[in-house]
C-alpha atoms as a PDB file:
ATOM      1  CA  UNK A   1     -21.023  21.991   6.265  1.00  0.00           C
ATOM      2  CA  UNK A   2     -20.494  22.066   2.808  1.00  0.00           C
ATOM      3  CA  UNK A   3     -19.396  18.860   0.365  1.00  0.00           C
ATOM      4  CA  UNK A   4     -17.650  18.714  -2.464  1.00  0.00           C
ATOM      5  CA  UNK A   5     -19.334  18.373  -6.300  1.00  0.00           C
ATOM      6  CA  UNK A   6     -19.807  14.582  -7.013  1.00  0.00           C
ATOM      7  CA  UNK A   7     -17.405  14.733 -10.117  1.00  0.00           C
ATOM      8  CA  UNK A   8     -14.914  14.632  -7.975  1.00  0.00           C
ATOM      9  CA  UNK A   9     -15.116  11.114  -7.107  1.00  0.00           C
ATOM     10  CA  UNK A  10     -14.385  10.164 -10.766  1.00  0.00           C
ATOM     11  CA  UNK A  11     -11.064  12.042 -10.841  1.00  0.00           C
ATOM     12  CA  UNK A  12     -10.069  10.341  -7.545  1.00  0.00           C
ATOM     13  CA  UNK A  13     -10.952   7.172  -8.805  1.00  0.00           C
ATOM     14  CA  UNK A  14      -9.062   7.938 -12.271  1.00  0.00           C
ATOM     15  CA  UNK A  15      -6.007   9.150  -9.971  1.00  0.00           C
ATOM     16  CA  UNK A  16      -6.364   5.181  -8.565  1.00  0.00           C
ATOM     17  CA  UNK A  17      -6.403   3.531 -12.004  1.00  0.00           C
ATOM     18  CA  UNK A  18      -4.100   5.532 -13.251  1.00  0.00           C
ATOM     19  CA  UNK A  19      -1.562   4.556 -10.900  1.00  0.00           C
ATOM     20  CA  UNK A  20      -2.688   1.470 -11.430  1.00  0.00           C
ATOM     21  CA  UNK A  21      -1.480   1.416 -14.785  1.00  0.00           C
ATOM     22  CA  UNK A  22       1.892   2.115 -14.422  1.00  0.00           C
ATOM     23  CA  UNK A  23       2.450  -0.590 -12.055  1.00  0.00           C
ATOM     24  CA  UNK A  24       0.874  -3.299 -14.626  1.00  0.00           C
ATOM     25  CA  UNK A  25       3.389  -1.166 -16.974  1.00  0.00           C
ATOM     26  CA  UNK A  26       6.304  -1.658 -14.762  1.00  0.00           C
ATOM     27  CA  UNK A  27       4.890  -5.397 -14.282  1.00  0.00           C
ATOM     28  CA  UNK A  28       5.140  -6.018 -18.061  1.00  0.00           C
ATOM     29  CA  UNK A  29       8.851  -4.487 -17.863  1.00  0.00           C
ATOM     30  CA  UNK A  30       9.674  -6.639 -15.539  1.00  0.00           C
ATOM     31  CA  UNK A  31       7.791  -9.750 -17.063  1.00  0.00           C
ATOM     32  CA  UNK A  32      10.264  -9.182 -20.377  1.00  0.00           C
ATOM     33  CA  UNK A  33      13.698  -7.790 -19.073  1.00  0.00           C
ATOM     34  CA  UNK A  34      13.748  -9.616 -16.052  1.00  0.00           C
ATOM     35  CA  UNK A  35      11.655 -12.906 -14.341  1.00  0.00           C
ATOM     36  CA  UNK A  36       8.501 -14.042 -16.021  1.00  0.00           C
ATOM     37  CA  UNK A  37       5.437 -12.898 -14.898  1.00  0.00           C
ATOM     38  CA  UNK A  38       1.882 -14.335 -15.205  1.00  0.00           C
ATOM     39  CA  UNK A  39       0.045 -11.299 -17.002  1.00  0.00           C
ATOM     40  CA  UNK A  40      -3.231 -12.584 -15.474  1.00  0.00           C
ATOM     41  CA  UNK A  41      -2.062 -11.486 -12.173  1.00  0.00           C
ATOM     42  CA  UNK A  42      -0.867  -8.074 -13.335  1.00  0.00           C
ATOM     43  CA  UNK A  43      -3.374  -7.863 -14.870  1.00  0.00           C
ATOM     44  CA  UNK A  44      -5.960  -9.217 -11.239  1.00  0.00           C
ATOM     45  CA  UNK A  45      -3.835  -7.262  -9.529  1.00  0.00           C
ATOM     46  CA  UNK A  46      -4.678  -3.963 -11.665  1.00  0.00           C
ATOM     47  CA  UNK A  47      -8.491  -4.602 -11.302  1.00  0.00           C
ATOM     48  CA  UNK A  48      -8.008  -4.589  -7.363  1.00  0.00           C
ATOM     49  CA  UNK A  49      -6.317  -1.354  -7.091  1.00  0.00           C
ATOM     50  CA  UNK A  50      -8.709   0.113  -8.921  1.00  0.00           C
ATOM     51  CA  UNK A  51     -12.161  -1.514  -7.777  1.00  0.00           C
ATOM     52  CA  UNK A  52     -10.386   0.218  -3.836  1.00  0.00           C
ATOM     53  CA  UNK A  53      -9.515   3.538  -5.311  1.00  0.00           C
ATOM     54  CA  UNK A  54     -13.514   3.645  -6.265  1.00  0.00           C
ATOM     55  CA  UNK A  55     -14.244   2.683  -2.984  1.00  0.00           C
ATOM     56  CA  UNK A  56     -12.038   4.975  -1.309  1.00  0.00           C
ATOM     57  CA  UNK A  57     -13.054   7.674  -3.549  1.00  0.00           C
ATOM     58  CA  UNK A  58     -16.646   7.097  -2.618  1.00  0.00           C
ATOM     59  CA  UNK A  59     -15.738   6.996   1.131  1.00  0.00           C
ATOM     60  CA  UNK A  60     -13.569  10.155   0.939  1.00  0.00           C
ATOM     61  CA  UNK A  61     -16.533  11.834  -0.842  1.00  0.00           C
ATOM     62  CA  UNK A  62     -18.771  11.178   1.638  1.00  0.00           C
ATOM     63  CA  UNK A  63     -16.506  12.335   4.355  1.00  0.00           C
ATOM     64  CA  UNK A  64     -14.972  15.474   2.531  1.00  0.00           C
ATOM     65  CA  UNK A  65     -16.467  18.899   3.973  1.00  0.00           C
ATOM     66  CA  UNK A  66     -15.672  22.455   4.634  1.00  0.00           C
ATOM     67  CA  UNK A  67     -17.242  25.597   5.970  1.00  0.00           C
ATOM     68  CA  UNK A  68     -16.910  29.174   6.896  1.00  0.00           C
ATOM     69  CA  UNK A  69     -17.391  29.138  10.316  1.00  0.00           C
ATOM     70  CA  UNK A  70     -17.472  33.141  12.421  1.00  0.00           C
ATOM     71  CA  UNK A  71     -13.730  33.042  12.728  1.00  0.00           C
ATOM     72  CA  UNK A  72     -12.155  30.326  10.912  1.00  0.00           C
ATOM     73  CA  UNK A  73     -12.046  27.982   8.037  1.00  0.00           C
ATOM     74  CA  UNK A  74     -13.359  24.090   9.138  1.00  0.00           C
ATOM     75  CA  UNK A  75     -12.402  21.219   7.038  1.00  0.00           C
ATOM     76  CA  UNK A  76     -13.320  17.255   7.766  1.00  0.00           C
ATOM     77  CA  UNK A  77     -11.431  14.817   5.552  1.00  0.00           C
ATOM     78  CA  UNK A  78      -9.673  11.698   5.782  1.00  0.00           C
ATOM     79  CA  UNK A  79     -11.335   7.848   5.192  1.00  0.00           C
ATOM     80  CA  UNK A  80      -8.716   5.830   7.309  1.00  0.00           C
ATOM     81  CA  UNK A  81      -7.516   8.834   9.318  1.00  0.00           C
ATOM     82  CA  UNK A  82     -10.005  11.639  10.081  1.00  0.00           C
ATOM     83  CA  UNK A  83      -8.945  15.162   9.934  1.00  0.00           C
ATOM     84  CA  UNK A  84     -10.293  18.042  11.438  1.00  0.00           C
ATOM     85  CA  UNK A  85      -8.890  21.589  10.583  1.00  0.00           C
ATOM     86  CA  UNK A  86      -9.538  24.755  11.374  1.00  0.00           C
ATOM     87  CA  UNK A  87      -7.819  27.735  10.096  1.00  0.00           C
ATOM     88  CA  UNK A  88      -8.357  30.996  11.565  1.00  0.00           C
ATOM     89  CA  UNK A  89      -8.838  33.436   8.897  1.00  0.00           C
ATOM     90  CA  UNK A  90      -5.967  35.663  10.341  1.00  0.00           C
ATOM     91  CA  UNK A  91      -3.714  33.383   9.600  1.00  0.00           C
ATOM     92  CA  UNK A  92      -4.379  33.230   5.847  1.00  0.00           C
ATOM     93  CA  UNK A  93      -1.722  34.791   3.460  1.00  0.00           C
ATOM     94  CA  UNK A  94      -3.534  34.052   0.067  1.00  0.00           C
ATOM     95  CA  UNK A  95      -6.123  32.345  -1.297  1.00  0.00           C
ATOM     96  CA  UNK A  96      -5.661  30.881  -5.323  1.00  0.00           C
ATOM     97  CA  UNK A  97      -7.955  29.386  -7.630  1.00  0.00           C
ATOM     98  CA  UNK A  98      -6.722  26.431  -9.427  1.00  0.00           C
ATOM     99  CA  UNK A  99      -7.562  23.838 -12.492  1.00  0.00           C
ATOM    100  CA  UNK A 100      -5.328  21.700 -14.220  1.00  0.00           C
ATOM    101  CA  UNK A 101      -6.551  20.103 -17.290  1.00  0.00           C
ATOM    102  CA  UNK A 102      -8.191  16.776 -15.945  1.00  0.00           C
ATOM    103  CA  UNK A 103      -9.986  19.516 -13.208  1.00  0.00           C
ATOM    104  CA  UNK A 104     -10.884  21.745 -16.320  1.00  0.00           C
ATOM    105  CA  UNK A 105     -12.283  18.631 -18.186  1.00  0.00           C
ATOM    106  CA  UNK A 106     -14.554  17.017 -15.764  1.00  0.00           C
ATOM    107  CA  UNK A 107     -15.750  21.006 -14.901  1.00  0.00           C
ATOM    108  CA  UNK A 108     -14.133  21.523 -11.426  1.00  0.00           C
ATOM    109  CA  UNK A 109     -11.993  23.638  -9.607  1.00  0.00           C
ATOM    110  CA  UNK A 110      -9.911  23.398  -6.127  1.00  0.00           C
ATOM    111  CA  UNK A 111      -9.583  26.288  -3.816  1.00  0.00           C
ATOM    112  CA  UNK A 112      -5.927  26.527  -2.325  1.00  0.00           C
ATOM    113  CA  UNK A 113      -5.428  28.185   0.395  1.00  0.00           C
ATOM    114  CA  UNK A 114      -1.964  29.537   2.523  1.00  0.00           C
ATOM    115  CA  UNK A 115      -1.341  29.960   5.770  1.00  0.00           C
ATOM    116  CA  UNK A 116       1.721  31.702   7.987  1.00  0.00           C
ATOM    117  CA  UNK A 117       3.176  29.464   9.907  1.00  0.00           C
ATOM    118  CA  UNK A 118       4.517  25.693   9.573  1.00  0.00           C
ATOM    119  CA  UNK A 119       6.243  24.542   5.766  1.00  0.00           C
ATOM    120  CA  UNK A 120       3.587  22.995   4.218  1.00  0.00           C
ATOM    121  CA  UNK A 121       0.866  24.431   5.874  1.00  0.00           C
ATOM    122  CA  UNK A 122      -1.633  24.787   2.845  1.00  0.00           C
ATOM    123  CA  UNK A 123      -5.046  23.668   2.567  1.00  0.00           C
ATOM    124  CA  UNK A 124      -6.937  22.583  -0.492  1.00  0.00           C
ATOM    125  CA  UNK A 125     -10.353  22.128  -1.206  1.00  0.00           C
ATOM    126  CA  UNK A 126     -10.553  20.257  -4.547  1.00  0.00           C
ATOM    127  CA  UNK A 127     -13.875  19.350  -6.170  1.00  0.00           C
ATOM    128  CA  UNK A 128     -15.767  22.748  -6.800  1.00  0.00           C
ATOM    129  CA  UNK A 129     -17.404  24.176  -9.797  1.00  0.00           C
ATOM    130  CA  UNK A 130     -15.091  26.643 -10.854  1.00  0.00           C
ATOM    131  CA  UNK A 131     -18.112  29.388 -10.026  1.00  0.00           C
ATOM    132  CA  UNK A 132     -18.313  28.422  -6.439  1.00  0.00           C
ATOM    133  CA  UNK A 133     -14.209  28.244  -6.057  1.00  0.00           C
ATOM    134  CA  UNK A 134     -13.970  31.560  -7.276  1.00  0.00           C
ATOM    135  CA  UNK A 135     -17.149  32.844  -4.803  1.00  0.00           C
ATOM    136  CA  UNK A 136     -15.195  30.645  -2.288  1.00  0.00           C
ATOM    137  CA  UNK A 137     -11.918  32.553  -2.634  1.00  0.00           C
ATOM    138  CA  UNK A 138     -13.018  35.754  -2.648  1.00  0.00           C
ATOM    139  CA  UNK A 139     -14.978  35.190   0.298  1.00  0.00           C
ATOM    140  CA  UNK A 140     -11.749  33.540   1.950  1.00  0.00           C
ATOM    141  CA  UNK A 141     -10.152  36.983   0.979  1.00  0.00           C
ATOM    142  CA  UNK A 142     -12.679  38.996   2.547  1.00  0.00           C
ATOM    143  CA  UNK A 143     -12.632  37.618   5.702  1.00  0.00           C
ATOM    144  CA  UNK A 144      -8.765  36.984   5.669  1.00  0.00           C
ATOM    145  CA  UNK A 145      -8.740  40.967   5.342  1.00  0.00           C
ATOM    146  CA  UNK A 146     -11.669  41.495   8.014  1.00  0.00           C
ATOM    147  CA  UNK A 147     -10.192  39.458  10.460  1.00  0.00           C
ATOM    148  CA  UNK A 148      -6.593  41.314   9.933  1.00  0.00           C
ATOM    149  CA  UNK A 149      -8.091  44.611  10.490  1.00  0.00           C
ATOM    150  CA  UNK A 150      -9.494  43.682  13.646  1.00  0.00           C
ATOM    151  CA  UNK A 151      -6.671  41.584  14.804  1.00  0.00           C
ATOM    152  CA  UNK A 152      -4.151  44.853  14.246  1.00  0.00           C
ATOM    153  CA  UNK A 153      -2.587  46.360  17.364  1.00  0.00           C
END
């Protein structure tokens, strides 16, 4: 099984202070337009969402893994509900490469990957140098094609 770069836990934790931020930013709206509020515990409150979106990130690191398995993609993720997926190559439609500009700052890429089937049935692996996401889809291709070819009537 195969983890994801350790980078990745900084962006996930940035995602949780970030988010952070706009509620001490709707906090402060509130504290002028509408009932006082002591800034202190906006302000407490901030430092606790973020100090547990480190610590998630850091447990979701840990648990976060993938790998090519003879027949189908295997993914393990999840901190307070663990997910196991697999996703049998024939059922892949497409395989993209993405980075948006936080990805492309702290040097990662995510792998997305579509499926037939259900609405919403896409699976991304986030967290990969961008060299390894593009080996990753290409390989994801490969076998998506393989497995089609011997899965034809």
């Amino acid at each position: 099984m195969e983890s994801l770069h350790q980078r990745v836990r900084l962006l996930w934790a940035g995602r949780s202070a970030l988010g952070g931020l706009v509620l001490l930013g709707l906090a402060v709206v509130v504290d002028r337009f509408f009932v006082p509020l002591p800034l202190q515990v906006a302000v407490a409150g901030w430092v606790v969402l973020a100090a547990l979106g480190a610590v998630h990130a850091l447990f979701a690191h840990r648990i976060w893994r993938f790998s090519l398995e003879d027949d189908s993609l295997f993914l393990v993720r999840g901190v307070v509900t663990r997910t196991d997926t697999s996703v049998p190559y024939v059922r892949v439609q497409h395989v993209d490469t993405t980075r948006g500009p936080v990805e492309r700052t702290a040097g990662l890429a995510s792998v997305v990957v579509y499926t037939a089937g259900s609405r919403g049935a896409d699976i991304t692996i986030p967290g990969l140098r961008p060299d390894r996401a593009t080996e990753l889809r290409e390989r994801l291709r490969d076998l998506a094609g393989e497995s089609e070819a011997t899965d034809a009537v």
